[in-house]
N, C-alpha and C. Protein backbone atom coordinates (compact mmCIF):
# COMPACT_ATOMS: atom_id res chain seq x y z
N UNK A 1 0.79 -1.19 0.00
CA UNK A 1 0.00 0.00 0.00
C UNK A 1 0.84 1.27 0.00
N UNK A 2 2.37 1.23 0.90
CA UNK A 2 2.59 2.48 0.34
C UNK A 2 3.65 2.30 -0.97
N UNK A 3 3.55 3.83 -1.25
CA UNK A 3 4.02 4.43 -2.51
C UNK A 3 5.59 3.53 -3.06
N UNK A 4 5.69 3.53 -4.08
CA UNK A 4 7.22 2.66 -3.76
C UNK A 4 8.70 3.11 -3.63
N UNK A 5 8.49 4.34 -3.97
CA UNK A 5 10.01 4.90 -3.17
C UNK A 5 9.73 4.87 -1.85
N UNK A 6 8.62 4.60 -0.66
CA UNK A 6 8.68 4.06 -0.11
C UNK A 6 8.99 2.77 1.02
N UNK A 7 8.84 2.33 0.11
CA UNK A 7 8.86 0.56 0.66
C UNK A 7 10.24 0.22 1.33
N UNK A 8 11.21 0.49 0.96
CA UNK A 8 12.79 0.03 0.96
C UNK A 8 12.97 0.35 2.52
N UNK A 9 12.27 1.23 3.00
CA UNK A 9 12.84 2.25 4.30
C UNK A 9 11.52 2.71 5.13
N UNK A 10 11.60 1.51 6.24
CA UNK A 10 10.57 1.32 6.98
C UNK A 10 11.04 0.86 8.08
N UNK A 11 10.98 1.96 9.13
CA UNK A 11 11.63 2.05 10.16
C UNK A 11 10.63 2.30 11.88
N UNK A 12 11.02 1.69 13.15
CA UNK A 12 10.06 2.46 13.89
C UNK A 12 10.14 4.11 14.38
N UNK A 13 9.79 4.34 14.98
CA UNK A 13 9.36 5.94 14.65
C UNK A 13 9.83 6.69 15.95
N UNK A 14 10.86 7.30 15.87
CA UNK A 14 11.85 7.80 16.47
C UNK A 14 11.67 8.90 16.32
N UNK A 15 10.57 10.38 16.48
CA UNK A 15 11.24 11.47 15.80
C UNK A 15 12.01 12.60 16.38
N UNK A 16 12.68 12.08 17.70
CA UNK A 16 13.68 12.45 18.66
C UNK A 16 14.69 12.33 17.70
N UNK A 17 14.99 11.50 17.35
CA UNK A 17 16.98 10.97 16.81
C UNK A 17 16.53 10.53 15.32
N UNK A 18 15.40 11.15 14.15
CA UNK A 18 15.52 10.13 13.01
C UNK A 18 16.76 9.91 11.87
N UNK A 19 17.73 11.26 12.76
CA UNK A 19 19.36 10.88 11.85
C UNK A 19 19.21 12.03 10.63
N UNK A 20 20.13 11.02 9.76
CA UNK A 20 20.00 11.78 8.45
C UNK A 20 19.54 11.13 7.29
N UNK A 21 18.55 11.17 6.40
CA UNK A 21 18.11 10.74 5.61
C UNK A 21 18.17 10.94 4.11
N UNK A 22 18.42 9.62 3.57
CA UNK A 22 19.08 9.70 1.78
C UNK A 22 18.17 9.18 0.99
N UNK A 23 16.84 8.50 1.59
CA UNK A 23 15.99 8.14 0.95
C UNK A 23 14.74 8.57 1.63
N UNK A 24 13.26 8.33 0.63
CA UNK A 24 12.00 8.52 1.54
C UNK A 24 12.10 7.62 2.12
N UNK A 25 11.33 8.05 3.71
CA UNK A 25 11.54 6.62 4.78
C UNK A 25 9.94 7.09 5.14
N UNK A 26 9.57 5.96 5.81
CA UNK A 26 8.54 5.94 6.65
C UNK A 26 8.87 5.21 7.82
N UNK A 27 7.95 5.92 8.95
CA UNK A 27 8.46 5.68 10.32
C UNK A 27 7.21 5.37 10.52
N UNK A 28 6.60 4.11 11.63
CA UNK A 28 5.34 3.86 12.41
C UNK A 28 5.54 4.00 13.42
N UNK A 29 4.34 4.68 14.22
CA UNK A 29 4.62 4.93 15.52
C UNK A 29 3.17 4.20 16.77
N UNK A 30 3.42 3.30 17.21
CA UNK A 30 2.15 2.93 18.43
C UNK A 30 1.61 4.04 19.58
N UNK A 31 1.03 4.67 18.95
CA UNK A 31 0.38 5.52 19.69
C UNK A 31 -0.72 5.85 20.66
N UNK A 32 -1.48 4.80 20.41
CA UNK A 32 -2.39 4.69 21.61
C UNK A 32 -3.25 3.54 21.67
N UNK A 33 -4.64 3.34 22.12
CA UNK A 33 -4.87 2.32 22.49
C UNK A 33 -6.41 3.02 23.00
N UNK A 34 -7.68 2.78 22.35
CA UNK A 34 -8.90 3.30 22.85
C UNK A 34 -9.81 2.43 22.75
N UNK A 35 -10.94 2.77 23.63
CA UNK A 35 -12.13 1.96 23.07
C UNK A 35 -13.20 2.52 22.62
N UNK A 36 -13.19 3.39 22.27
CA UNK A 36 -14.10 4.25 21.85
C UNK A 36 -15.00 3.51 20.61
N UNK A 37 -16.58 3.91 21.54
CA UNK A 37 -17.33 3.12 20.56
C UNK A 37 -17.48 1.41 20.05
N UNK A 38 -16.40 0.87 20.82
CA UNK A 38 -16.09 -0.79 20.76
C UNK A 38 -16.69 -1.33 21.56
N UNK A 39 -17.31 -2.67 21.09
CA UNK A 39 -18.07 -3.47 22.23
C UNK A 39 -17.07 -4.28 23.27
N UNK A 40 -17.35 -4.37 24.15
CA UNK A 40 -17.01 -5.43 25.60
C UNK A 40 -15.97 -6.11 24.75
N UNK A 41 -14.69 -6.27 25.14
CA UNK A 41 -13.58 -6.73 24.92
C UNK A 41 -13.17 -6.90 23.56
N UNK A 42 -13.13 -5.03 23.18
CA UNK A 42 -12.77 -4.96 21.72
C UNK A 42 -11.76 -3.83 21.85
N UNK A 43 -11.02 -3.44 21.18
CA UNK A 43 -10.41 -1.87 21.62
C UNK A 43 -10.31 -1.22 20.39
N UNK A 44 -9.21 -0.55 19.82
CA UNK A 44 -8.98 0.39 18.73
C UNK A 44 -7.35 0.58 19.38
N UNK A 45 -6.78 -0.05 17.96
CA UNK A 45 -5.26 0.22 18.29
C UNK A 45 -4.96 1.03 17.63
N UNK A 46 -3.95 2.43 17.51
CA UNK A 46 -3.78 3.72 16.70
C UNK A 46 -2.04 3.87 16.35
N UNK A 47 -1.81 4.24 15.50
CA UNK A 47 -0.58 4.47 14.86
C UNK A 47 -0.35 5.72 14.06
N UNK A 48 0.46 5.84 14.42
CA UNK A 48 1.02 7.34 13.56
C UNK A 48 1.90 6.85 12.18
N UNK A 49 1.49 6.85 11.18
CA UNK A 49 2.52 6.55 10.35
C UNK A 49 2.97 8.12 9.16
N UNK A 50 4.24 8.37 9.53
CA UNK A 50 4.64 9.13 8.52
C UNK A 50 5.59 9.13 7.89
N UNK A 51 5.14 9.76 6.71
CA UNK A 51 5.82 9.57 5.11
C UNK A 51 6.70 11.09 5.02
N UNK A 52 8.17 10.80 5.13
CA UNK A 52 9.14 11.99 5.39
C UNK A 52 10.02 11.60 4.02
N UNK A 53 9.90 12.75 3.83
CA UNK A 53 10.71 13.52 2.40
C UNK A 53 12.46 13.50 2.95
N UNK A 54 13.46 12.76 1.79
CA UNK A 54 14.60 13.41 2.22
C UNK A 54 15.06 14.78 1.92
N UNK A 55 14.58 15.24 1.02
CA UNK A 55 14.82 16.50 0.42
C UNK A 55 14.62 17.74 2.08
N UNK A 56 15.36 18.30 2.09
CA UNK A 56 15.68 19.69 3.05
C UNK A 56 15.17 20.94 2.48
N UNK A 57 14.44 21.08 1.21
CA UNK A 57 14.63 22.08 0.11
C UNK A 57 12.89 21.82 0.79
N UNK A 58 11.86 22.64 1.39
CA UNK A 58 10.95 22.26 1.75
C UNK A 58 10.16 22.44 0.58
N UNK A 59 9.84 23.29 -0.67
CA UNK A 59 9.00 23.27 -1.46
C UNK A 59 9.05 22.04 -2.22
N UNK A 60 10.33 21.64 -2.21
CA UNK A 60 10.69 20.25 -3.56
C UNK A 60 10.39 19.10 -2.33
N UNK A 61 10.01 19.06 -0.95
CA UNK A 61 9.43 18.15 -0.32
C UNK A 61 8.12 17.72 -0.46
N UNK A 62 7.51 18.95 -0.12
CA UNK A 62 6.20 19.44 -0.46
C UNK A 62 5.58 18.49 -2.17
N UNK A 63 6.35 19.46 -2.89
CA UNK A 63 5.66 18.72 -4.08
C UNK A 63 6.14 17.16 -4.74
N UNK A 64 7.27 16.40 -3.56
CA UNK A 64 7.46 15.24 -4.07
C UNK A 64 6.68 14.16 -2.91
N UNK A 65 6.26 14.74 -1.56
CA UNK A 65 5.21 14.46 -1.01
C UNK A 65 3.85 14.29 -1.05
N UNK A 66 3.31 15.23 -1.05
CA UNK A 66 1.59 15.42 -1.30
C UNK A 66 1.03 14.30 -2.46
N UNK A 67 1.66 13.88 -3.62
CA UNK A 67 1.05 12.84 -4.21
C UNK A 67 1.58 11.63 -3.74
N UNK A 68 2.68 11.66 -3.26
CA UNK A 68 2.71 10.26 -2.36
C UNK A 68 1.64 9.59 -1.30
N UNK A 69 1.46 10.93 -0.56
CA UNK A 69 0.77 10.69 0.51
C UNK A 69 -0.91 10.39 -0.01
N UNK A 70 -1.16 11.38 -0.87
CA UNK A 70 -2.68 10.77 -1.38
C UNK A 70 -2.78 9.99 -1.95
N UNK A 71 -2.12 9.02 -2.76
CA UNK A 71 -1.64 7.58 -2.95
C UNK A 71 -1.85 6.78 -2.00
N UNK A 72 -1.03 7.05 -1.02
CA UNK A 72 -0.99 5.96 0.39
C UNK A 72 -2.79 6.05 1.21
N UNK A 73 -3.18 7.12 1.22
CA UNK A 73 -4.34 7.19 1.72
C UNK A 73 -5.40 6.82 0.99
N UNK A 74 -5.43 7.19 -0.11
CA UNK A 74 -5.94 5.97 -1.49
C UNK A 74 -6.04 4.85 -1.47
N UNK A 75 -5.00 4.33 -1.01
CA UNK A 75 -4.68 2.68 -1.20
C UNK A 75 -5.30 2.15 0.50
N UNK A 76 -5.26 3.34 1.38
CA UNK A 76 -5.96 2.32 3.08
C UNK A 76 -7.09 2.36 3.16
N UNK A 77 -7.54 3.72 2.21
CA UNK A 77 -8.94 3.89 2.12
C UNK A 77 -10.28 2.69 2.12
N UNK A 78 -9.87 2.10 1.21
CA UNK A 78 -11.36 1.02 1.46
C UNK A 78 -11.08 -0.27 2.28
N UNK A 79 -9.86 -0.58 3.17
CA UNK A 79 -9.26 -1.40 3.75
C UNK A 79 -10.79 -2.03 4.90
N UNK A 80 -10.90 -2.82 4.94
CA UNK A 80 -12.40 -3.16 5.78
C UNK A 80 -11.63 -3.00 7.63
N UNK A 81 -10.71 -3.29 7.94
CA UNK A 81 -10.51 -3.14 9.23
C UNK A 81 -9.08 -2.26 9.25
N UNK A 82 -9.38 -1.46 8.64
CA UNK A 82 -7.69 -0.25 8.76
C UNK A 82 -8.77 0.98 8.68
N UNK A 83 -8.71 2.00 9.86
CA UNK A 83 -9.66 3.46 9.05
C UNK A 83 -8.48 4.41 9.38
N UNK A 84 -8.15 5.22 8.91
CA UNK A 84 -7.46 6.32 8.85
C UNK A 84 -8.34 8.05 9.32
N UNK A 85 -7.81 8.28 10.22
CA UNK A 85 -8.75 9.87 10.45
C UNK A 85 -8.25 10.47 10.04
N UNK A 86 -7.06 11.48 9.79
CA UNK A 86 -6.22 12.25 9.88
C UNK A 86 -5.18 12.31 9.23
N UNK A 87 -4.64 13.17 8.29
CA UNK A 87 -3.05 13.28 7.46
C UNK A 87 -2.74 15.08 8.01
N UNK A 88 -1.51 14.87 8.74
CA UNK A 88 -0.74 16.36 8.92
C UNK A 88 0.30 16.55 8.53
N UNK A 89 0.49 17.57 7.62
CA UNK A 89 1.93 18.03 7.46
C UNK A 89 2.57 18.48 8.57
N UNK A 90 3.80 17.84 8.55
CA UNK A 90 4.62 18.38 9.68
C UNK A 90 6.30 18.66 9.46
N UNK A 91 7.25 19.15 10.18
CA UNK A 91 8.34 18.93 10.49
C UNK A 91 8.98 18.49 11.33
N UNK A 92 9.58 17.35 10.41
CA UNK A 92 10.24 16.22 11.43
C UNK A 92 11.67 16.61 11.36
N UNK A 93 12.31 17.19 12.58
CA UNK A 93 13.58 17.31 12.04
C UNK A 93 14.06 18.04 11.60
N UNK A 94 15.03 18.07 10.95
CA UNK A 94 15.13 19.62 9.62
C UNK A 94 14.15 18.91 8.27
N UNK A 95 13.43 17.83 7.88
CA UNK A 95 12.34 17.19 7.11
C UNK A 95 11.11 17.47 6.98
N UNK A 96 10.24 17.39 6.19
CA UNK A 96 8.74 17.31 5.84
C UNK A 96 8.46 16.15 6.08
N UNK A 97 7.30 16.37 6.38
CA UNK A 97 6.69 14.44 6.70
C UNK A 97 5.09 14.99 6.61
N UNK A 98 4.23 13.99 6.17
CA UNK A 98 3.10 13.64 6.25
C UNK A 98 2.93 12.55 6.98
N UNK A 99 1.99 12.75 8.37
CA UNK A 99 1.90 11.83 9.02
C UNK A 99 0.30 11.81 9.05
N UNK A 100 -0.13 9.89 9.01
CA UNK A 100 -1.09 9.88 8.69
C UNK A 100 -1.61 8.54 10.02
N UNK A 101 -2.69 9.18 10.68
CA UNK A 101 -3.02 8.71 11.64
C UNK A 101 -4.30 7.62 11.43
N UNK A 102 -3.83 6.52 12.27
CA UNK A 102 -4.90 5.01 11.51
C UNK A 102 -4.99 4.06 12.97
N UNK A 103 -5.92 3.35 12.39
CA UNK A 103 -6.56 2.61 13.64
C UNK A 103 -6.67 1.42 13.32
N UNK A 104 -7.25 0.17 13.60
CA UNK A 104 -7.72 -1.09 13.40
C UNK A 104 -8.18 -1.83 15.15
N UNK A 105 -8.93 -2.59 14.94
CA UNK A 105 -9.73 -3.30 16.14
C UNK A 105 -9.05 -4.31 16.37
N UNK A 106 -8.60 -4.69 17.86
CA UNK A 106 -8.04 -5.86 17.81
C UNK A 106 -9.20 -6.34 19.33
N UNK A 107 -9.27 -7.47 19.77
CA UNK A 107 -9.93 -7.98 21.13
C UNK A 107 -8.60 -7.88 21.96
N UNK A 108 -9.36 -7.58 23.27
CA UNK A 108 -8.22 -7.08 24.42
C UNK A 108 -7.58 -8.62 24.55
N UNK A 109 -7.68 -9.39 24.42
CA UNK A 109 -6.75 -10.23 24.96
C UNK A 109 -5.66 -10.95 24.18
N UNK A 110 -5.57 -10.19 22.78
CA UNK A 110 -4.69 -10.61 21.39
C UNK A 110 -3.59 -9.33 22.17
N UNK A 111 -2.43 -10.03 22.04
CA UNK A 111 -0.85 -9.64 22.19
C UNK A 111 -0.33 -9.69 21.17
């Protein structure tokens, strides 16, 4: 699902120390854990996943981003147990990143 300059560089999600970067990377991040709206021993597991530009040049991030990212949200879009709320531009770093915030149901007692 994601984009394929993507794929190669899939990392967990550090955006304290993410270094220096020579390729697009994507970082996932475990972010929370709700039940909102879930029946009796169901939850909602949440992740931050974002799609960071190596480029430093922020406009040439910008425009080698934004169709990546609506690609990737394209492709989770009709996913039956993946929903996605949220895509923010941000700065990660001295980087651009689109981070795109997603959920899926798991039962509380799956580890």
């Amino acid at each position: 699902m994601l984009p394929a300059d993507f794929r190669a560089n899939v990392k967990p999600y550090t955006v304290r120390a993410i270094g220096t970067l020579s390729a697009p990377t994507v970082f996932i991040d475990y972010t929370r854990i709700t039940h909102d709206g879930m029946p009796q021993g169901a939850m909602l597991d949440g992740f931050d996943i974002a799609l960071v530009s190596p480029l430093t040049d922020f406009a040439k991030a910008e425009d080698y981003l934004d169709p990546a990212v609506r690609e990737f949200v394209r492709a989770i879009d009709p996913a039956p147990d993946l929903a996605w709320s949220e895509t923010n531009k941000r700065e990660l770093s001295e980087y651009l990143a689109w981070v795109v915030t997603v959920s899926f149901p798991t039962a509380s007692h799956q580890e």
